[in-house]
Structure formats: C-alpha cells, structure tokens
N, C-alpha and C. Protein backbone atom coordinates (compact mmCIF):
# COMPACT_ATOMS: atom_id res chain seq x y z
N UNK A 1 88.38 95.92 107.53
CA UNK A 1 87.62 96.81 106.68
C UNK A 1 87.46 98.16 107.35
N UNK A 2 87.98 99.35 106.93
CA UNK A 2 87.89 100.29 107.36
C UNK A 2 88.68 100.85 108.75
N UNK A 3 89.25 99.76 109.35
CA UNK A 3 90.00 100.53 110.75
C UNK A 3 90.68 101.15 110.54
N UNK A 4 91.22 101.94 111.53
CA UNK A 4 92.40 102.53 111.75
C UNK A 4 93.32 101.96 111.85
N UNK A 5 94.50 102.75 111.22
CA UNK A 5 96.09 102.13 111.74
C UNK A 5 96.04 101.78 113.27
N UNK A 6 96.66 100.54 113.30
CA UNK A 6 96.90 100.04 114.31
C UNK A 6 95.80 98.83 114.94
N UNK A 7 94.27 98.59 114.14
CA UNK A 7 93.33 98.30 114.48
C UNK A 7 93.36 96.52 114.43
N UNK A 8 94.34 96.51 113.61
CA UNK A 8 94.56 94.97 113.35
C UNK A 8 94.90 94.34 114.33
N UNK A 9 94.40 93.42 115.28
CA UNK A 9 94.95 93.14 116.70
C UNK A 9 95.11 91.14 116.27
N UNK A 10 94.91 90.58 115.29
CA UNK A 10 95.28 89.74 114.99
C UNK A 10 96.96 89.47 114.74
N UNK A 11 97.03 87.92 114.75
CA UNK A 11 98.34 87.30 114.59
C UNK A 11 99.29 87.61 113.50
N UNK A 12 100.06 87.75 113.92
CA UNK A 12 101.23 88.16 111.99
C UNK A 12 102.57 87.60 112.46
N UNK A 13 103.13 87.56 110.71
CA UNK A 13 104.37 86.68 111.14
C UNK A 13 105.46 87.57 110.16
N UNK A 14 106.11 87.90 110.62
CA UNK A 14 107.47 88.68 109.55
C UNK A 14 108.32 88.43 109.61
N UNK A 15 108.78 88.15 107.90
CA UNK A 15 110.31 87.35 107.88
C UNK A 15 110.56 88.67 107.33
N UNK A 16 111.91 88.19 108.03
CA UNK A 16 113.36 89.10 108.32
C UNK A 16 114.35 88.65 108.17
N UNK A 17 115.62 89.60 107.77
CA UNK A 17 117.12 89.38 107.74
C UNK A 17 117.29 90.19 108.92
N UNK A 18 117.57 90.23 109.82
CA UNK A 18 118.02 90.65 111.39
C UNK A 18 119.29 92.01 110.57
N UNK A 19 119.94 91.99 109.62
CA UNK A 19 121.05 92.22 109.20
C UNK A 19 120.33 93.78 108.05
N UNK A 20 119.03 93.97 107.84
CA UNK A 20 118.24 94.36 107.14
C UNK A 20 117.35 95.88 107.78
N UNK A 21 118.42 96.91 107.56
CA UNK A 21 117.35 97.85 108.00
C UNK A 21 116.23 97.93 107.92
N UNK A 22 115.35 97.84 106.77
CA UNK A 22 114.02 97.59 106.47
C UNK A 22 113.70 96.96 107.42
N UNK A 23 114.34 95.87 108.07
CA UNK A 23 113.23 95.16 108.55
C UNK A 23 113.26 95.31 110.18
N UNK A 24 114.62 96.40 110.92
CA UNK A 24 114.88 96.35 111.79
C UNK A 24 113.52 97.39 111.60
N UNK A 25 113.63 98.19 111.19
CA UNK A 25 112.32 99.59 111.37
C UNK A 25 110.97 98.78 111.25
N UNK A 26 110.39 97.65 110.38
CA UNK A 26 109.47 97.52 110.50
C UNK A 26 109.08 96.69 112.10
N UNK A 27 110.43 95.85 112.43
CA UNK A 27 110.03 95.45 113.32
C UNK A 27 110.17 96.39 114.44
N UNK A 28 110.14 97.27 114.45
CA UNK A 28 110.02 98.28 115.16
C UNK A 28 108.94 99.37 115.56
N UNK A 29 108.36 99.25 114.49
CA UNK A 29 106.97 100.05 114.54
C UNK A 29 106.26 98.60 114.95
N UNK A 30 106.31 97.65 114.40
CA UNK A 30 105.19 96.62 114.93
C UNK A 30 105.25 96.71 116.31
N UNK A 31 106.38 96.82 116.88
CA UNK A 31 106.66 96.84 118.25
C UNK A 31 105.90 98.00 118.88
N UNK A 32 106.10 99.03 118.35
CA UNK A 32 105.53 100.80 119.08
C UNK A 32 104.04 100.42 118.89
N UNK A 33 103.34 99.64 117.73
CA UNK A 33 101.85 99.69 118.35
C UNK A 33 101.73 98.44 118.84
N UNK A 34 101.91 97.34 119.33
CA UNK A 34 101.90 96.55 120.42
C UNK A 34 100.98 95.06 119.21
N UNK A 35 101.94 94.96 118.35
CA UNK A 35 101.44 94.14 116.96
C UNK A 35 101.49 93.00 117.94
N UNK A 36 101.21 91.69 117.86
CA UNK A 36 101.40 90.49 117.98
C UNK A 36 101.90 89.65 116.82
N UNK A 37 102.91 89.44 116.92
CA UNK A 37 103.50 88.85 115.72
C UNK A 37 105.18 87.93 116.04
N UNK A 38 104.88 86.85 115.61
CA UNK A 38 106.28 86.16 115.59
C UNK A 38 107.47 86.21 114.20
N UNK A 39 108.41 86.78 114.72
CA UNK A 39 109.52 86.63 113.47
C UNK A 39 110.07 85.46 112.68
N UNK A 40 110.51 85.44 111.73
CA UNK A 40 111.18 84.10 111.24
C UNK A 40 112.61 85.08 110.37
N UNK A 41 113.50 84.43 110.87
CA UNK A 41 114.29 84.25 110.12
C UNK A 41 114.64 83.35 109.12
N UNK A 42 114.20 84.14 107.63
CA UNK A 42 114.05 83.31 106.22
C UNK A 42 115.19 82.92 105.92
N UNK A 43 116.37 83.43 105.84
CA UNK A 43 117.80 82.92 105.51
C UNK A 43 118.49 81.20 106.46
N UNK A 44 117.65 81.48 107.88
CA UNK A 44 117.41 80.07 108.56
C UNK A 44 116.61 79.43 108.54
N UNK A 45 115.50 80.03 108.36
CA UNK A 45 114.44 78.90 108.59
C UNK A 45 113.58 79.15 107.31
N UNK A 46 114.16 78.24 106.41
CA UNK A 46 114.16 78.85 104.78
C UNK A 46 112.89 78.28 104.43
N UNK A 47 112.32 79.25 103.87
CA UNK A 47 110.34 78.57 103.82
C UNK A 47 110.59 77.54 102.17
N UNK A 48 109.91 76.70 102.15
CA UNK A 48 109.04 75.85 101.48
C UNK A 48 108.81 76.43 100.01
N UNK A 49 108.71 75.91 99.17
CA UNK A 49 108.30 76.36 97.58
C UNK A 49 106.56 76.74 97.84
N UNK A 50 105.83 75.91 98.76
CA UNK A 50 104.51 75.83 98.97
C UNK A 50 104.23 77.02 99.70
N UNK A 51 105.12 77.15 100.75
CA UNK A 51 105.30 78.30 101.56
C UNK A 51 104.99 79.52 100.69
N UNK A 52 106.65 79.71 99.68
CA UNK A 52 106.76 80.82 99.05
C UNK A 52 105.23 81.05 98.28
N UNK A 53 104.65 79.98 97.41
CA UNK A 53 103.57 79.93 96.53
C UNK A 53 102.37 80.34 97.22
N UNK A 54 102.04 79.99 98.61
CA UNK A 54 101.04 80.69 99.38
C UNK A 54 101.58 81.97 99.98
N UNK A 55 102.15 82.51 99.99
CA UNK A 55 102.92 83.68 100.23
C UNK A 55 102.46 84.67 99.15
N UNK A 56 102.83 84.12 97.56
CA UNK A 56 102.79 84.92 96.57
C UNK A 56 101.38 85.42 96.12
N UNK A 57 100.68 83.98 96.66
CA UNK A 57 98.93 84.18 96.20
C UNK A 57 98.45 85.17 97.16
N UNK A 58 98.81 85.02 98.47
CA UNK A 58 98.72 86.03 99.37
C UNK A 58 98.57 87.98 99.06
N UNK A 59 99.71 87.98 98.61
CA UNK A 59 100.50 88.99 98.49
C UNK A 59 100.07 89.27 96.66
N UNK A 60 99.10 88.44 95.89
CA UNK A 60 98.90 88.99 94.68
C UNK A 60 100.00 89.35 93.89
N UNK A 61 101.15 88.89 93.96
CA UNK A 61 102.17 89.03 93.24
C UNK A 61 103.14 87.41 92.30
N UNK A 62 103.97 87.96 91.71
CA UNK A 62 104.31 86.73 90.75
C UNK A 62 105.78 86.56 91.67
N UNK A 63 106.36 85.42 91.49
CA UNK A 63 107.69 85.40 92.21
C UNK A 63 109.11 86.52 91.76
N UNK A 64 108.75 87.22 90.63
CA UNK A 64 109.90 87.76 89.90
C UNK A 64 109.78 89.61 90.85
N UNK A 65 108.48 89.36 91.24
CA UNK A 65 107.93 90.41 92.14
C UNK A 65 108.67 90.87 93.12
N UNK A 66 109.08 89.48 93.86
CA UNK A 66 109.79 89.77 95.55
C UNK A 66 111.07 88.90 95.23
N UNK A 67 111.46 89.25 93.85
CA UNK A 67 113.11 88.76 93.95
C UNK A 67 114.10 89.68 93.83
N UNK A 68 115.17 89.86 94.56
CA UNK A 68 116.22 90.81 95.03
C UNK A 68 116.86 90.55 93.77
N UNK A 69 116.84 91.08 92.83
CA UNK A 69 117.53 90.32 91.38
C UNK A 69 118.83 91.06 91.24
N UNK A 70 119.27 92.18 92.20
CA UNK A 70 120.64 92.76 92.45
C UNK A 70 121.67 92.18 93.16
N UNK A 71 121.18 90.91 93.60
CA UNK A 71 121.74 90.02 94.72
C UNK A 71 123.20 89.08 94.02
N UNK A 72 124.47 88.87 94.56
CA UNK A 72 125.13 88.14 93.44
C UNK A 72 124.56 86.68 93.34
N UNK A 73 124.09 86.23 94.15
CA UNK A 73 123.10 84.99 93.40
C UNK A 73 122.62 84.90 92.14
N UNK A 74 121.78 86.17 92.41
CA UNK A 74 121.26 86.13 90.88
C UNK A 74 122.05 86.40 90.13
N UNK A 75 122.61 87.34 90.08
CA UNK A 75 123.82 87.45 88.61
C UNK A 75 123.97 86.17 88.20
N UNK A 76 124.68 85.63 89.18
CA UNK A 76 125.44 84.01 89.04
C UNK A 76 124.13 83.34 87.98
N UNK A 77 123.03 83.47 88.65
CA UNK A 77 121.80 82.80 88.12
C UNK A 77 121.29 83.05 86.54
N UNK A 78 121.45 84.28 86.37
CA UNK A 78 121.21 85.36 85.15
C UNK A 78 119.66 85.16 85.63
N UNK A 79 119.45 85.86 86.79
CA UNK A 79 117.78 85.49 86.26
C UNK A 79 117.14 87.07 85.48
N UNK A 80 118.06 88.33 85.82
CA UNK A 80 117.56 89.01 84.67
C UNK A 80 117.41 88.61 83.03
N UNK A 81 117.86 87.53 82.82
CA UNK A 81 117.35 86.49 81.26
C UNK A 81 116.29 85.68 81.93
N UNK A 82 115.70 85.62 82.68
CA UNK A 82 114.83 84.32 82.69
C UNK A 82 113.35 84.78 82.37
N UNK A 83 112.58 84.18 81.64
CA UNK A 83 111.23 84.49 81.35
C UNK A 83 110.11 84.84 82.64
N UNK A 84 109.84 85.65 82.06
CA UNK A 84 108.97 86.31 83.35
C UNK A 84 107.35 85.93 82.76
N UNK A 85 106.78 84.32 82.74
CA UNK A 85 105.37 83.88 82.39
C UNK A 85 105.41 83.02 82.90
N UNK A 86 104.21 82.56 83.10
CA UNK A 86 103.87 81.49 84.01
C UNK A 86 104.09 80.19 83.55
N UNK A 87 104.60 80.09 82.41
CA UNK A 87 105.32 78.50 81.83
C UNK A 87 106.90 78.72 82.86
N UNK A 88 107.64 79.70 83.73
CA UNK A 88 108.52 79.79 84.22
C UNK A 88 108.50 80.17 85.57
N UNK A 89 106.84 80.27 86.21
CA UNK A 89 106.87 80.74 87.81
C UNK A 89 107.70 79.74 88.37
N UNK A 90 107.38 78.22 88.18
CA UNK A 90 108.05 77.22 88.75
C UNK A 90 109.35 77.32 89.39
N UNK A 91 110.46 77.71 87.96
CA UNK A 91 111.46 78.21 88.10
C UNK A 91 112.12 79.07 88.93
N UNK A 92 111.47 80.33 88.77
CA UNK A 92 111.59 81.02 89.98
C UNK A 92 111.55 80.78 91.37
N UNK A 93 110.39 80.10 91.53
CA UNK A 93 109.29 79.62 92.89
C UNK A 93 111.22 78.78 93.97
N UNK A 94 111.59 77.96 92.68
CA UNK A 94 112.36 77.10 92.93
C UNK A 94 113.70 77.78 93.60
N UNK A 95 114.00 78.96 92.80
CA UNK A 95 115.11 79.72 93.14
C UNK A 95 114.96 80.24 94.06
N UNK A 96 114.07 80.70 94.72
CA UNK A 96 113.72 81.35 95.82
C UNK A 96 113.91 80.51 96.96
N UNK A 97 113.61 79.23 97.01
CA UNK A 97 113.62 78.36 97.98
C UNK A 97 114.82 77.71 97.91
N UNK A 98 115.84 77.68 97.43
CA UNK A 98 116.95 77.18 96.92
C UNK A 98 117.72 78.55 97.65
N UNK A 99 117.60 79.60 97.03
CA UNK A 99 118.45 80.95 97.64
C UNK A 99 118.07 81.83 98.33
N UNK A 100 117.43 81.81 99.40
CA UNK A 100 116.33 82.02 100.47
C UNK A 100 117.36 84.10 100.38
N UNK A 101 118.38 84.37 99.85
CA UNK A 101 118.98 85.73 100.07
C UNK A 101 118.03 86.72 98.98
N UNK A 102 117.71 85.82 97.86
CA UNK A 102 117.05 86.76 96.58
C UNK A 102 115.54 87.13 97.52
N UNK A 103 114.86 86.32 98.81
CA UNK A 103 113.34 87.09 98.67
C UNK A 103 113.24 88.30 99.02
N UNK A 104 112.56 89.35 98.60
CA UNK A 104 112.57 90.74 99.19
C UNK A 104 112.19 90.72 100.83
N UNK A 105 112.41 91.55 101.24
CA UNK A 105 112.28 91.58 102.44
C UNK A 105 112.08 93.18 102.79
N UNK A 106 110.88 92.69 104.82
CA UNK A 106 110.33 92.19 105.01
C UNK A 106 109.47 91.84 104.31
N UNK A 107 108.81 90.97 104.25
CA UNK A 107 107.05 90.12 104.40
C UNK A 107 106.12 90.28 105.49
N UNK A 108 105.44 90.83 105.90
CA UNK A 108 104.36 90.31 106.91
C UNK A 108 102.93 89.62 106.29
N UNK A 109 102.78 88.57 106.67
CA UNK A 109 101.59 87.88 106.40
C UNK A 109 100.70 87.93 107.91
N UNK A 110 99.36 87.84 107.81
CA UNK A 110 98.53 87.99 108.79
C UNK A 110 97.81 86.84 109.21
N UNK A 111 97.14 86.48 110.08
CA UNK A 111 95.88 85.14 110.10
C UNK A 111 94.84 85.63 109.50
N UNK A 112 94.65 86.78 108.73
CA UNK A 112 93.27 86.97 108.42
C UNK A 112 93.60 86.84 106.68
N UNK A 113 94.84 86.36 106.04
CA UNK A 113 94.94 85.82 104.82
C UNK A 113 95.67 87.17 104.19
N UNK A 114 96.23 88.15 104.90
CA UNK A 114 96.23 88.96 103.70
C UNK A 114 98.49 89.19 103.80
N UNK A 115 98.79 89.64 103.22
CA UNK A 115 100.49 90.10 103.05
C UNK A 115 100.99 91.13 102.64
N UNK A 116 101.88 91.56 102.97
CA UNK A 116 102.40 93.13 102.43
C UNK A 116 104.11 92.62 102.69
N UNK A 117 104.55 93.08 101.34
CA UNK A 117 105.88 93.43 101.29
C UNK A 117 106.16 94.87 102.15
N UNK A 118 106.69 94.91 103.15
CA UNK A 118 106.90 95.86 104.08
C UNK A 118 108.02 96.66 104.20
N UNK A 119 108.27 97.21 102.80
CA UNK A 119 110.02 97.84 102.42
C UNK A 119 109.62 99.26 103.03
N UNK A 120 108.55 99.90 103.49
CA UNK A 120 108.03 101.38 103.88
C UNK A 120 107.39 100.82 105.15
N UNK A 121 107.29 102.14 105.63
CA UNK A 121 106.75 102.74 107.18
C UNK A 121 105.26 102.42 106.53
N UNK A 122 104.44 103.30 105.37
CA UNK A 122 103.37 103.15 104.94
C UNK A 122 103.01 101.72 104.67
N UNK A 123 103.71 100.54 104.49
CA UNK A 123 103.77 99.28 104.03
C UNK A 123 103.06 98.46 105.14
N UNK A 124 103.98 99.05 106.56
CA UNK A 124 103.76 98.37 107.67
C UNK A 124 102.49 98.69 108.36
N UNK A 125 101.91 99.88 108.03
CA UNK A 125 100.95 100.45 108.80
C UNK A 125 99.73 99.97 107.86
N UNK A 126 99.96 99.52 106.78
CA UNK A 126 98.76 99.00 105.94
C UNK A 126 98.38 97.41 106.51
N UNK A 127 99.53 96.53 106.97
CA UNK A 127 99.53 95.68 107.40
C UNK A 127 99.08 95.72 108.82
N UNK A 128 98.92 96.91 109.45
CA UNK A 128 98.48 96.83 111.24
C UNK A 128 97.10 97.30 110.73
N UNK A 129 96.69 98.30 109.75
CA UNK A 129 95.62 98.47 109.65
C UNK A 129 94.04 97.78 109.10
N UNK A 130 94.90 96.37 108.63
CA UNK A 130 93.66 95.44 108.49
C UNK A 130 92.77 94.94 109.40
N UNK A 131 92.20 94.28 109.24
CA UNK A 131 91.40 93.08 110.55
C UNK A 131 89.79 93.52 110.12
C-alpha cells in the first residue's frame, strides 16, 4: 500500500519463455532492483488448470485475457470462434494447460496474492511496487 517502486521485498515467481524478449527485460529489471523471485519455465514446467485458474483469479482476468490467440495453435484451435462466457472458461482454462505456448507472457505472481501480466517496464515496476 503506497510504497515505492521497488518496495516490495517479498517472494515472486515469473514464468517465462527464456526465448521471449519481454521476459528477458522483465527479468532483468527484477534483477537491477534486487527482486527475490524464482523463474519457471511454463513451456516445461507446464502449470496445472488449478494453477492457471488461481493465476487468473489472481490477476482479475478471464482466460481469453492471457491467450496469445496469434499463436499457430490457436489458429489450428479456431479459438478466435470460441465463446468468450463463462459457460466456456473451462474450455479455455483447458487449452491453456494443454498448449502451455498460447499463455501470455511474462506473469509475475507475488506471496502477498497479487499478479501482473508483465508485457511493460511499467508492468514490472507495479509488481516490485506492492507489499
């Protein structure tokens, strides 16, 4: 509540594509203010439907939110046709964990409950600036 960038001195975890500018820069600034945080590589160490679903509640967003829907997965998938309501989060939830390439990336999630899609410099610094 109220700190400064950088004030967040709690635990965080950011998945990454190693292969992913975005995420080489974010993990990079986490690095310049001295973040504590362990990486995961999502494409290996492919999270959980439960995972993704506490992720999404996290992060206040729906799964259609943090899906790369430019990806040829999805084409293949058509999920630009797929219903975007909650009689179809399932669906999604499922694809995501099934094609671990469609989640947007980075993610940082925190121990203090909160997440930021971290595609910006401003993204990442909102995420150091909690606690």
């Amino acid at each position: 509540m109220g700190q400064v960038f950088g004030g967040y001195r709690g635990r965080m975890e950011i998945w990454i594509n190693p292969a992913c500018s975005k995420c080489r820069s974010a993990i990079g600034l986490l690095d310049a203010e001295g973040a504590d945080y362990t990486v995961r590589r999502y494409l290996e160490d492919v999270p959980t439907e439960d995972e993704i679903r506490a992720v999404l509640e996290r992060l206040g967003l729906e799964p259609w939110d943090i899906t790369r829907t430019q990806e040829a997965e999805a084409k293949e998938l058509g999920l630009k046709e797929w219903p975007r309501d909650t009689g179809a989060r399932a669906r999604w939830v499922t694809a995501l964990a099934e094609y671990p390439k469609l989640i947007q990336r980075p993610i940082i999630t925190a121990d203090d409950g909160s997440a930021v899609v971290a595609r910006t410099e401003d993204a990442v610094r909102d995420a150091l600036g909690r606690g």
